[in-house]
PDB file of N, CA and C in Angstrom:
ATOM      1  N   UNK A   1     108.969 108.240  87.629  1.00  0.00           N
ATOM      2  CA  UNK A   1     107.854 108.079  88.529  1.00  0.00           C
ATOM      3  C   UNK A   1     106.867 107.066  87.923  1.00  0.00           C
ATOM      4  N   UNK A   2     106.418 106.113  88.837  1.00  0.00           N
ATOM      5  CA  UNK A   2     105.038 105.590  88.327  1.00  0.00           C
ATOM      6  C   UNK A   2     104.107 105.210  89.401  1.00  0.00           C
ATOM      7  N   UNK A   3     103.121 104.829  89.224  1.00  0.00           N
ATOM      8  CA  UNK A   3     102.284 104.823  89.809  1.00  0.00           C
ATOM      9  C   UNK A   3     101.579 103.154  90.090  1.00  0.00           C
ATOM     10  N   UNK A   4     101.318 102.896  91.169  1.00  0.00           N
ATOM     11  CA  UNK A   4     101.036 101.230  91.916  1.00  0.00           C
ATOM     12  C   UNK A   4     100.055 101.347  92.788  1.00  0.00           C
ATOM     13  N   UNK A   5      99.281 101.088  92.258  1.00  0.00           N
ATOM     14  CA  UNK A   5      97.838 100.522  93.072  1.00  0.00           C
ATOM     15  C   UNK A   5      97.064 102.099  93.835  1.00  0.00           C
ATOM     16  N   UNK A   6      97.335 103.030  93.013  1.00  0.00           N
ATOM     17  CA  UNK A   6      96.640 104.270  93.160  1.00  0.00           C
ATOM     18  C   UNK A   6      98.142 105.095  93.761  1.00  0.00           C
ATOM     19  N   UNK A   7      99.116 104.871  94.368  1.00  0.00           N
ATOM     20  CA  UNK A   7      99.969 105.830  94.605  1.00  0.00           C
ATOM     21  C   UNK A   7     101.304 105.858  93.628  1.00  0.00           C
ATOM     22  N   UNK A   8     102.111 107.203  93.859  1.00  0.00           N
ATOM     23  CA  UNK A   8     103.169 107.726  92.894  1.00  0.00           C
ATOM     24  C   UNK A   8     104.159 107.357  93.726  1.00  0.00           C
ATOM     25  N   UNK A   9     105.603 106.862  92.977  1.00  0.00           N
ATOM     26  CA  UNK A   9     106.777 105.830  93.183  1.00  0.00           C
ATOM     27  C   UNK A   9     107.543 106.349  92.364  1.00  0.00           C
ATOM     28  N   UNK A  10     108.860 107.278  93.029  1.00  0.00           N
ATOM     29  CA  UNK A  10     109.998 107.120  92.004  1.00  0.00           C
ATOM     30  C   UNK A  10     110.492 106.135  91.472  1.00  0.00           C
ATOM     31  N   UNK A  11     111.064 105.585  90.077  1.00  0.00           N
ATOM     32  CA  UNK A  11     111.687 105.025  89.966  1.00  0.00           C
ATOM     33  C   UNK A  11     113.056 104.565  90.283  1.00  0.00           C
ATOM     34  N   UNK A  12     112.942 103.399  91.126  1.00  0.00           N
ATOM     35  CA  UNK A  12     114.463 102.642  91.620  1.00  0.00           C
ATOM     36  C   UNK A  12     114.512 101.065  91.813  1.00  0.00           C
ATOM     37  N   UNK A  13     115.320 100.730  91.955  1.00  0.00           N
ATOM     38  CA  UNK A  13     115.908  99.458  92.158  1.00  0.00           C
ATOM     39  C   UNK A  13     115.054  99.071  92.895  1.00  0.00           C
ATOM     40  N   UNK A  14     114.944  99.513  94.318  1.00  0.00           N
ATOM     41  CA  UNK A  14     114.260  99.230  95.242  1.00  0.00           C
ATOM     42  C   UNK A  14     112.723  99.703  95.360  1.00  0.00           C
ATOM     43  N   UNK A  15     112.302  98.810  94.513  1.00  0.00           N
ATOM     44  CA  UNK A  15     110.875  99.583  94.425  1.00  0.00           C
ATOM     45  C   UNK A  15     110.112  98.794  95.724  1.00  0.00           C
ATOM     46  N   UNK A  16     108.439  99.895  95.769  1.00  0.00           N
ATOM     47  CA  UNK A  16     107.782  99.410  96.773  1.00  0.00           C
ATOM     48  C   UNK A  16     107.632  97.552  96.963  1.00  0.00           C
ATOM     49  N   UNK A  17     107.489  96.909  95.440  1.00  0.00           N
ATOM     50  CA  UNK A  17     106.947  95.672  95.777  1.00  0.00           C
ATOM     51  C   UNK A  17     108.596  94.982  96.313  1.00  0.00           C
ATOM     52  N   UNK A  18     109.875  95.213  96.149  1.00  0.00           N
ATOM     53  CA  UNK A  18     110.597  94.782  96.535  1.00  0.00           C
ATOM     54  C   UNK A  18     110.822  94.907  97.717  1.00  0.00           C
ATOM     55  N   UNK A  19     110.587  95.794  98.171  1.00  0.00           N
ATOM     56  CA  UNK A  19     110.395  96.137  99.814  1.00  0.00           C
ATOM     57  C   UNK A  19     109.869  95.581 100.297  1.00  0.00           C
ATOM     58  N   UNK A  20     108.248  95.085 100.135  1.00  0.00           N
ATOM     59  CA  UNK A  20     107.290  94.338 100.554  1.00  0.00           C
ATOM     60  C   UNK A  20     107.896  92.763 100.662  1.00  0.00           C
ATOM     61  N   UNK A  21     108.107  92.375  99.418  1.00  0.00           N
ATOM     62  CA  UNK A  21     108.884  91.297  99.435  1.00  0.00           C
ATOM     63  C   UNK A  21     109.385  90.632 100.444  1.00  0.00           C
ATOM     64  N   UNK A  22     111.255  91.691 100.787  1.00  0.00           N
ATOM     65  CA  UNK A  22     111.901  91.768 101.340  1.00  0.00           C
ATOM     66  C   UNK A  22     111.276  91.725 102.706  1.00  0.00           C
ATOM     67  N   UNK A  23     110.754  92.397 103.144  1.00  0.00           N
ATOM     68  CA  UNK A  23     109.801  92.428 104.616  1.00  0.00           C
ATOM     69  C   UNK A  23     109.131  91.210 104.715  1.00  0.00           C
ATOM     70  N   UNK A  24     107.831  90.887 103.935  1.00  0.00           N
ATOM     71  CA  UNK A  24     107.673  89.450 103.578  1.00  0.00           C
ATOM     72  C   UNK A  24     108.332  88.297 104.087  1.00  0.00           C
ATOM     73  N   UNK A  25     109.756  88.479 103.587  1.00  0.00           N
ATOM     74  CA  UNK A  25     110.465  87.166 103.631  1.00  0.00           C
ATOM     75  C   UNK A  25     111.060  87.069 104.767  1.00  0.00           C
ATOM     76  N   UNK A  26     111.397  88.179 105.401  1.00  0.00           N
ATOM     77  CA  UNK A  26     111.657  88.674 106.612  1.00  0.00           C
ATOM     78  C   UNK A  26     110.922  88.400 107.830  1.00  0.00           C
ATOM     79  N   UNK A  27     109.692  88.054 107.549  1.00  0.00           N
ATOM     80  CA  UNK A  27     109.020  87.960 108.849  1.00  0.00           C
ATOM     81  C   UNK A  27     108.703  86.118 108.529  1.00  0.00           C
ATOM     82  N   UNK A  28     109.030  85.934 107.348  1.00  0.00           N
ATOM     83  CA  UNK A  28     108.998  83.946 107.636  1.00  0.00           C
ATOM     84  C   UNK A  28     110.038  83.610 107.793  1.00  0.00           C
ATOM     85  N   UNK A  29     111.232  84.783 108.089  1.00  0.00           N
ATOM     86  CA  UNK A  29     112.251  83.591 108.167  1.00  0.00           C
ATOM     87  C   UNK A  29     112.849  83.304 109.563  1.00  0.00           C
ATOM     88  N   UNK A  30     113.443  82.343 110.063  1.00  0.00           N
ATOM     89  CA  UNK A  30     113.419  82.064 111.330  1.00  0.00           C
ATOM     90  C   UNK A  30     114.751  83.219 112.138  1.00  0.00           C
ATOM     91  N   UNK A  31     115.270  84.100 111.347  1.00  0.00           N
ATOM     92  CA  UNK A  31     116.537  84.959 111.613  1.00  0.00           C
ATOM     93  C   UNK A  31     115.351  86.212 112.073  1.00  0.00           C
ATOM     94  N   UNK A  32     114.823  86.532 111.360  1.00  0.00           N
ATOM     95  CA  UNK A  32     113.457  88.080 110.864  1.00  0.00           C
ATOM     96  C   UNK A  32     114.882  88.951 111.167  1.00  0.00           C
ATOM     97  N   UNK A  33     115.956  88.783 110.883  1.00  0.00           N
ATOM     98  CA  UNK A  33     116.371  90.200 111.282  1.00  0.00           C
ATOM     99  C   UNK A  33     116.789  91.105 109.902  1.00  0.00           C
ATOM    100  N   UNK A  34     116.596  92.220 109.857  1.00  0.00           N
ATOM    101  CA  UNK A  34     116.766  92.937 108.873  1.00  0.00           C
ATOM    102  C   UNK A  34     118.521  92.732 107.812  1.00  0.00           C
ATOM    103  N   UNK A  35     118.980  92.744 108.772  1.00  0.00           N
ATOM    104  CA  UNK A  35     120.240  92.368 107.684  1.00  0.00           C
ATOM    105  C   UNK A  35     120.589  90.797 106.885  1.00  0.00           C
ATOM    106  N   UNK A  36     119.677  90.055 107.875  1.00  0.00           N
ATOM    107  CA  UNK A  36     119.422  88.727 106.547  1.00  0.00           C
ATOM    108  C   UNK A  36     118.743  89.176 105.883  1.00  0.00           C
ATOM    109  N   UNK A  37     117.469  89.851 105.905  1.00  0.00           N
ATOM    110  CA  UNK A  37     116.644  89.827 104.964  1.00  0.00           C
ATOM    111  C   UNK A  37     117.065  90.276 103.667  1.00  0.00           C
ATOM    112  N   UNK A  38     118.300  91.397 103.728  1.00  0.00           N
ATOM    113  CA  UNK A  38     119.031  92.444 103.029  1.00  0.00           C
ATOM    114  C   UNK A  38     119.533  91.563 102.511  1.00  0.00           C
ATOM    115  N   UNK A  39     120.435  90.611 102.825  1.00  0.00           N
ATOM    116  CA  UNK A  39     121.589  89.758 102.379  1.00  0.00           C
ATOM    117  C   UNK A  39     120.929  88.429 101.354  1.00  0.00           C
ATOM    118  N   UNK A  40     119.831  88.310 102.054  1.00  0.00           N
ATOM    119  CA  UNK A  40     119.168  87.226 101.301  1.00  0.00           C
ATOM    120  C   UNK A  40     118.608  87.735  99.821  1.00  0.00           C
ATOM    121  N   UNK A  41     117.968  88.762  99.694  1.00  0.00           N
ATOM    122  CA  UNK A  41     117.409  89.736  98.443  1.00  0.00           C
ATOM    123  C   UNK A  41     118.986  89.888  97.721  1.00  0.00           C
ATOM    124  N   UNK A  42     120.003  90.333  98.223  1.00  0.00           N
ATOM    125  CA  UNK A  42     121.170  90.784  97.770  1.00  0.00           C
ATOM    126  C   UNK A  42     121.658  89.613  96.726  1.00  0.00           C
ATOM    127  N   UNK A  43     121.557  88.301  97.598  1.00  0.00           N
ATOM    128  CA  UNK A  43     121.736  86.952  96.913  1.00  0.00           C
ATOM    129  C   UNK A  43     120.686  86.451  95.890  1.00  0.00           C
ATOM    130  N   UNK A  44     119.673  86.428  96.054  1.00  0.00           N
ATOM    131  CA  UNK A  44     118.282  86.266  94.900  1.00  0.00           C
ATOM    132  C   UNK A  44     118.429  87.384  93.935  1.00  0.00           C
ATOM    133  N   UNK A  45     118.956  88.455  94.219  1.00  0.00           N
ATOM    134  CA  UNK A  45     118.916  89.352  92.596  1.00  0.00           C
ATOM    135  C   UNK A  45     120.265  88.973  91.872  1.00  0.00           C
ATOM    136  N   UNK A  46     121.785  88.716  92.604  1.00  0.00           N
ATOM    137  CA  UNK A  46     123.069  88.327  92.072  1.00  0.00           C
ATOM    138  C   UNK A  46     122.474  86.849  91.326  1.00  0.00           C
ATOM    139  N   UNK A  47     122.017  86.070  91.999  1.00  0.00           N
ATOM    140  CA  UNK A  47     121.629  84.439  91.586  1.00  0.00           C
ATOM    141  C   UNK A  47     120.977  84.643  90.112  1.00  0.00           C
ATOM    142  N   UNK A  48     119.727  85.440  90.211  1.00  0.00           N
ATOM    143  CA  UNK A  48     118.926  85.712  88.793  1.00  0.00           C
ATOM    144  C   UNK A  48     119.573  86.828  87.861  1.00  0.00           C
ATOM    145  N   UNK A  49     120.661  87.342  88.123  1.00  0.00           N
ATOM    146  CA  UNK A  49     121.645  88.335  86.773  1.00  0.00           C
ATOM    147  C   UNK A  49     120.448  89.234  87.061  1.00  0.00           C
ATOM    148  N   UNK A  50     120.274  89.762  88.037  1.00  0.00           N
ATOM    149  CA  UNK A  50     119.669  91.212  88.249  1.00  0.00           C
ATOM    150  C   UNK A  50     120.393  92.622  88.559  1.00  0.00           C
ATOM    151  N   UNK A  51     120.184  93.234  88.477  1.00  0.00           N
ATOM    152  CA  UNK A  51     121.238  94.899  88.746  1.00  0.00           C
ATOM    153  C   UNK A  51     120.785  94.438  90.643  1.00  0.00           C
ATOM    154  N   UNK A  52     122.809  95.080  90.270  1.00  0.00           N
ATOM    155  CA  UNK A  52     122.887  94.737  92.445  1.00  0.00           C
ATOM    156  C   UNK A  52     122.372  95.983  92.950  1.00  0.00           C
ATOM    157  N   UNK A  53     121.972  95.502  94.104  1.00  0.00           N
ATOM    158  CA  UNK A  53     121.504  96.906  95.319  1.00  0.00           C
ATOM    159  C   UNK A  53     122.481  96.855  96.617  1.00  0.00           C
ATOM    160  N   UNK A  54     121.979  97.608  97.001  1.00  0.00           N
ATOM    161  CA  UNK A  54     123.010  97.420  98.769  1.00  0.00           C
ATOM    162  C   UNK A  54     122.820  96.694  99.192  1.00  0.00           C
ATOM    163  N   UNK A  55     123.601  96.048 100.162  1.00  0.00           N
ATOM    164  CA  UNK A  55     123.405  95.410 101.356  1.00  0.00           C
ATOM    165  C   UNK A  55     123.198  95.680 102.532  1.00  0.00           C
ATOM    166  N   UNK A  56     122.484  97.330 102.672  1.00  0.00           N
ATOM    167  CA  UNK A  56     122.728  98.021 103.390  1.00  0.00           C
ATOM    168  C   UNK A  56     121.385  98.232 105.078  1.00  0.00           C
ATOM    169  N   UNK A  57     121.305  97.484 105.691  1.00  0.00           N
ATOM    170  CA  UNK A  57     119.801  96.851 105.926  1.00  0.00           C
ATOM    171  C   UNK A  57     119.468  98.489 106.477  1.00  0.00           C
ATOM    172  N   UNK A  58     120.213  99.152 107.051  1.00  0.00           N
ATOM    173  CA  UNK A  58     119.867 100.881 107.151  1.00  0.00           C
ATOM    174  C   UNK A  58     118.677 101.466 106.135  1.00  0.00           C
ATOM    175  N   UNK A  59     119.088 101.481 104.697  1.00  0.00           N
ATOM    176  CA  UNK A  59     118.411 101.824 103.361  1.00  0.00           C
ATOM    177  C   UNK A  59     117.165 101.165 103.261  1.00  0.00           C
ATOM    178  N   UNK A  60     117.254  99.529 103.625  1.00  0.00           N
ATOM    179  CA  UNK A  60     116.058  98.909 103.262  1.00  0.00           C
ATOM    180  C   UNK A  60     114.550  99.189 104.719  1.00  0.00           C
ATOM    181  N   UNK A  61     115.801  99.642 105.456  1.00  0.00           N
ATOM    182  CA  UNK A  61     114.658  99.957 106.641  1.00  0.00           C
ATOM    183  C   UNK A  61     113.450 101.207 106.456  1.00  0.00           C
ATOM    184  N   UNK A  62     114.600 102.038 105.883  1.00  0.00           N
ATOM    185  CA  UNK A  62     114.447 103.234 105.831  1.00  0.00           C
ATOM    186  C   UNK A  62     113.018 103.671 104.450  1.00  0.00           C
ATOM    187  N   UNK A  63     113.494 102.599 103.725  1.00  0.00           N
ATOM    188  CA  UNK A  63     112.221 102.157 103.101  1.00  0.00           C
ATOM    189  C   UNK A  63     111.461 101.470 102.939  1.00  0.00           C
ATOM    190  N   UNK A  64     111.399 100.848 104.117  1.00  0.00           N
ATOM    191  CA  UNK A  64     110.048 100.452 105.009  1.00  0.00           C
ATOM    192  C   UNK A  64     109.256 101.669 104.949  1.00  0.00           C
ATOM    193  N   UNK A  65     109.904 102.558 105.949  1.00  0.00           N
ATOM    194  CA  UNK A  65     109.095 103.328 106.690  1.00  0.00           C
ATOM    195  C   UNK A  65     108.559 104.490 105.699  1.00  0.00           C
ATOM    196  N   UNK A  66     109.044 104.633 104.473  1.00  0.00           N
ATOM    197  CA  UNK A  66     108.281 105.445 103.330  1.00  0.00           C
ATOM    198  C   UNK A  66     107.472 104.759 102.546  1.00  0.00           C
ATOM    199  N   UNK A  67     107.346 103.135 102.734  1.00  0.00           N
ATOM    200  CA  UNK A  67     105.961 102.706 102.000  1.00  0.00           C
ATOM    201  C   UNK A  67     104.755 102.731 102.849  1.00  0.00           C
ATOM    202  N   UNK A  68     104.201 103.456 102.376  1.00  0.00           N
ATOM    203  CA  UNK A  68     102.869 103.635 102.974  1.00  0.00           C
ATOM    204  C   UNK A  68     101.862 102.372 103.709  1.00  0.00           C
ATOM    205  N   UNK A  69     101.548 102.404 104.758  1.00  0.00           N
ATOM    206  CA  UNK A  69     100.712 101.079 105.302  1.00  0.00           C
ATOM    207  C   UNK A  69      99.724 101.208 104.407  1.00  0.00           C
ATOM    208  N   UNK A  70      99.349 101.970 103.667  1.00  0.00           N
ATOM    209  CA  UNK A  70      97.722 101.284 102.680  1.00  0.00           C
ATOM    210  C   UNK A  70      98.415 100.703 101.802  1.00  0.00           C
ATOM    211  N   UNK A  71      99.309 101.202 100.983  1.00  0.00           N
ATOM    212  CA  UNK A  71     100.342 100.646 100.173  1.00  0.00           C
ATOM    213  C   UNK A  71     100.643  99.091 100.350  1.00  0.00           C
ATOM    214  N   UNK A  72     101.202  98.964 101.818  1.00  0.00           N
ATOM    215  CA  UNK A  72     101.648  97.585 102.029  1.00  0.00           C
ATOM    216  C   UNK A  72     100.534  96.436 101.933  1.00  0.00           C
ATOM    217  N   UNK A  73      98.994  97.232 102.786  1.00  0.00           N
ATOM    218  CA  UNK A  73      97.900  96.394 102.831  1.00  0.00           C
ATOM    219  C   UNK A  73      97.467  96.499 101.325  1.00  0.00           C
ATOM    220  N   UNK A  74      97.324  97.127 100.213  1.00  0.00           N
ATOM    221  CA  UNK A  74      96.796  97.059  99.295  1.00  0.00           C
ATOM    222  C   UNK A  74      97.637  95.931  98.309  1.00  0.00           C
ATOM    223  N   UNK A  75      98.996  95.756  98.445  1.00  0.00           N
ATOM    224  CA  UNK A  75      99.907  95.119  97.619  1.00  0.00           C
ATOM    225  C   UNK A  75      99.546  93.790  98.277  1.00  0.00           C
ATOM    226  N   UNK A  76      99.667  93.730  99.603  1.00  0.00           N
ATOM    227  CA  UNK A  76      99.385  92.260 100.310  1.00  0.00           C
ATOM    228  C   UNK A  76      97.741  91.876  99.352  1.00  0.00           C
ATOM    229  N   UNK A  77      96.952  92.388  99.852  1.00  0.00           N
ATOM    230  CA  UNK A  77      95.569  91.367  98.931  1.00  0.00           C
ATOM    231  C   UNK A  77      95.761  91.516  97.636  1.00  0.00           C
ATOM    232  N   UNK A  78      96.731  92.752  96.786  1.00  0.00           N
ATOM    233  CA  UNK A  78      96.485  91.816  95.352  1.00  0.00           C
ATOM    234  C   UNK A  78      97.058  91.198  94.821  1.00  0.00           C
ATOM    235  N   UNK A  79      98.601  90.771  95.750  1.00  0.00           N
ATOM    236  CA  UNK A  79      99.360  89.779  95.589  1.00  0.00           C
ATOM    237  C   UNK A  79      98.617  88.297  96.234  1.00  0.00           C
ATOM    238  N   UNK A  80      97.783  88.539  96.899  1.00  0.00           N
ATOM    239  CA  UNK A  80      97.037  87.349  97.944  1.00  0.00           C
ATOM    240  C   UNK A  80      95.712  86.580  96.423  1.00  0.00           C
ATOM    241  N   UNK A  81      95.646  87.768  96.211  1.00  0.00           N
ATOM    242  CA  UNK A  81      94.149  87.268  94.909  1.00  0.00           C
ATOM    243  C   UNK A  81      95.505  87.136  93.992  1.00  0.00           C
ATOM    244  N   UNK A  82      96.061  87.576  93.340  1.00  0.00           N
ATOM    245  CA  UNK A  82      97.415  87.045  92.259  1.00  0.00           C
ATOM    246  C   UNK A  82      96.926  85.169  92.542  1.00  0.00           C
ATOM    247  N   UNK A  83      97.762  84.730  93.753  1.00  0.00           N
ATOM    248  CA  UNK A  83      98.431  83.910  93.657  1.00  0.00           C
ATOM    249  C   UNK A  83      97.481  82.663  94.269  1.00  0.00           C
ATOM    250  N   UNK A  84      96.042  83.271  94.568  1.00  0.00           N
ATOM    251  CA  UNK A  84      94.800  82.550  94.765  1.00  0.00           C
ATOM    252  C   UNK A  84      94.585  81.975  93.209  1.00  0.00           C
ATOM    253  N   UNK A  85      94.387  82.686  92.634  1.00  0.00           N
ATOM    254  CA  UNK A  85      93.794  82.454  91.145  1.00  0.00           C
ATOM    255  C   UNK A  85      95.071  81.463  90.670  1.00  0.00           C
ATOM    256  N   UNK A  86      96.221  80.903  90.893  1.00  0.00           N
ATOM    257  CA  UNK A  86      97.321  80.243  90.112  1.00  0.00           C
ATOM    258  C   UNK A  86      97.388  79.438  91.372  1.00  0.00           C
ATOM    259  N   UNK A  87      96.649  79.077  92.650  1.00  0.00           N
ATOM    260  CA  UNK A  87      96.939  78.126  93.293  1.00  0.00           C
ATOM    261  C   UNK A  87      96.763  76.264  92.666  1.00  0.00           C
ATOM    262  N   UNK A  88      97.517  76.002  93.322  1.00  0.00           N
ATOM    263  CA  UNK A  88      97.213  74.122  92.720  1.00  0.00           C
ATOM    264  C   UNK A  88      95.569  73.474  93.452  1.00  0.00           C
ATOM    265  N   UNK A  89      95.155  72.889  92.879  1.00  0.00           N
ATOM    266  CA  UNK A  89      93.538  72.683  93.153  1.00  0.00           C
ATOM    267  C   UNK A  89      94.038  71.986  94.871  1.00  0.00           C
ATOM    268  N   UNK A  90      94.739  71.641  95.224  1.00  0.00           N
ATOM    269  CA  UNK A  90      95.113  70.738  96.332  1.00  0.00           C
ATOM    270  C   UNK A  90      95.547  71.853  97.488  1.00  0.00           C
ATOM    271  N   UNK A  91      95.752  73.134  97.306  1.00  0.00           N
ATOM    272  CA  UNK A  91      95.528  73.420  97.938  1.00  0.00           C
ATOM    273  C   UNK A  91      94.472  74.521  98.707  1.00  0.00           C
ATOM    274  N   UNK A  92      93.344  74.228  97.749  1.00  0.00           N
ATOM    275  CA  UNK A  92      92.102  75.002  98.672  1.00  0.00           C
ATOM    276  C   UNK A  92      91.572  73.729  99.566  1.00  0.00           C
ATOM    277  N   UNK A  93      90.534  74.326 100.063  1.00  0.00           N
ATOM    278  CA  UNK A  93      89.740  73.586 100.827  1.00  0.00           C
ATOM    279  C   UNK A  93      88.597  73.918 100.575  1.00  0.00           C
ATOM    280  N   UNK A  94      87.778  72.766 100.296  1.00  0.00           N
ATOM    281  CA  UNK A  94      86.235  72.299  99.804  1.00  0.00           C
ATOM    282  C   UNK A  94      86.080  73.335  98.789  1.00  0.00           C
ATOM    283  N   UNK A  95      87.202  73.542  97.974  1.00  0.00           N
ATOM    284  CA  UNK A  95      87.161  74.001  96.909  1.00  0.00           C
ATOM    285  C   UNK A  95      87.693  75.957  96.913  1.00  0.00           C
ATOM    286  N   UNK A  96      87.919  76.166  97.833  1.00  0.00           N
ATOM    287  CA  UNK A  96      87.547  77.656  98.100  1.00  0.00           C
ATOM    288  C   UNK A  96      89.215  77.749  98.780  1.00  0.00           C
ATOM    289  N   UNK A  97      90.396  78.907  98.827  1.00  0.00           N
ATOM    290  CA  UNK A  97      91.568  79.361  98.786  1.00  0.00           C
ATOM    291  C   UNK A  97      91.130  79.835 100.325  1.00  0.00           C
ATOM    292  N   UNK A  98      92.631  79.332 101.196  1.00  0.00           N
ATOM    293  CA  UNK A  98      92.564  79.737 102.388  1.00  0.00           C
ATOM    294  C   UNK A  98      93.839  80.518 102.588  1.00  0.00           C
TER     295      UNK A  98
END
């Protein structure tokens, strides 16, 4: 078990931020359908010598729906401030992260 941004998370493969991710990438990609999204994660963890997961877009749905929406909104802004603070100066505007 551990704990992410105030809530408790068994430990697995498929943890909450991979989920998020996965969903994430899912809604920019021009397919959004759940079994690319599966297949695409499936391929990015084989590519980087990561431990495999399913391909199973059932499982990944299914944990969707057990990450909590504060969860998802809380991971979204502190991944949003993360990657504000490491942006390239070119891309704020009049100095300030959009």
């Amino acid at each position: 078990m551990y704990h992410l941004l105030g809530h408790l998370f068994r430990d697995r493969v498929d943890t909450p931020i991979n989920t998020w991710w996965t969903f994430l990438r899912q809604t920019l990609s021009p397919d959004h359908s759940c079994r690319d999204a599966v297949h695409r994660r499936y391929a990015w963890r084989v590519s980087h010598a990561k431990r495999k997961t399913h391909s199973n877009a059932t499982l990944y749905f299914e944990a969707g729906e057990r990450l909590p929406q504060k969860a998802a909104g809380e991971l979204t802004i502190h991944n949003e401030k993360k990657y504000q603070q490491h942006a390239a100066a070119r891309w704020h505007w009049n100095g300030h992260g959009v």
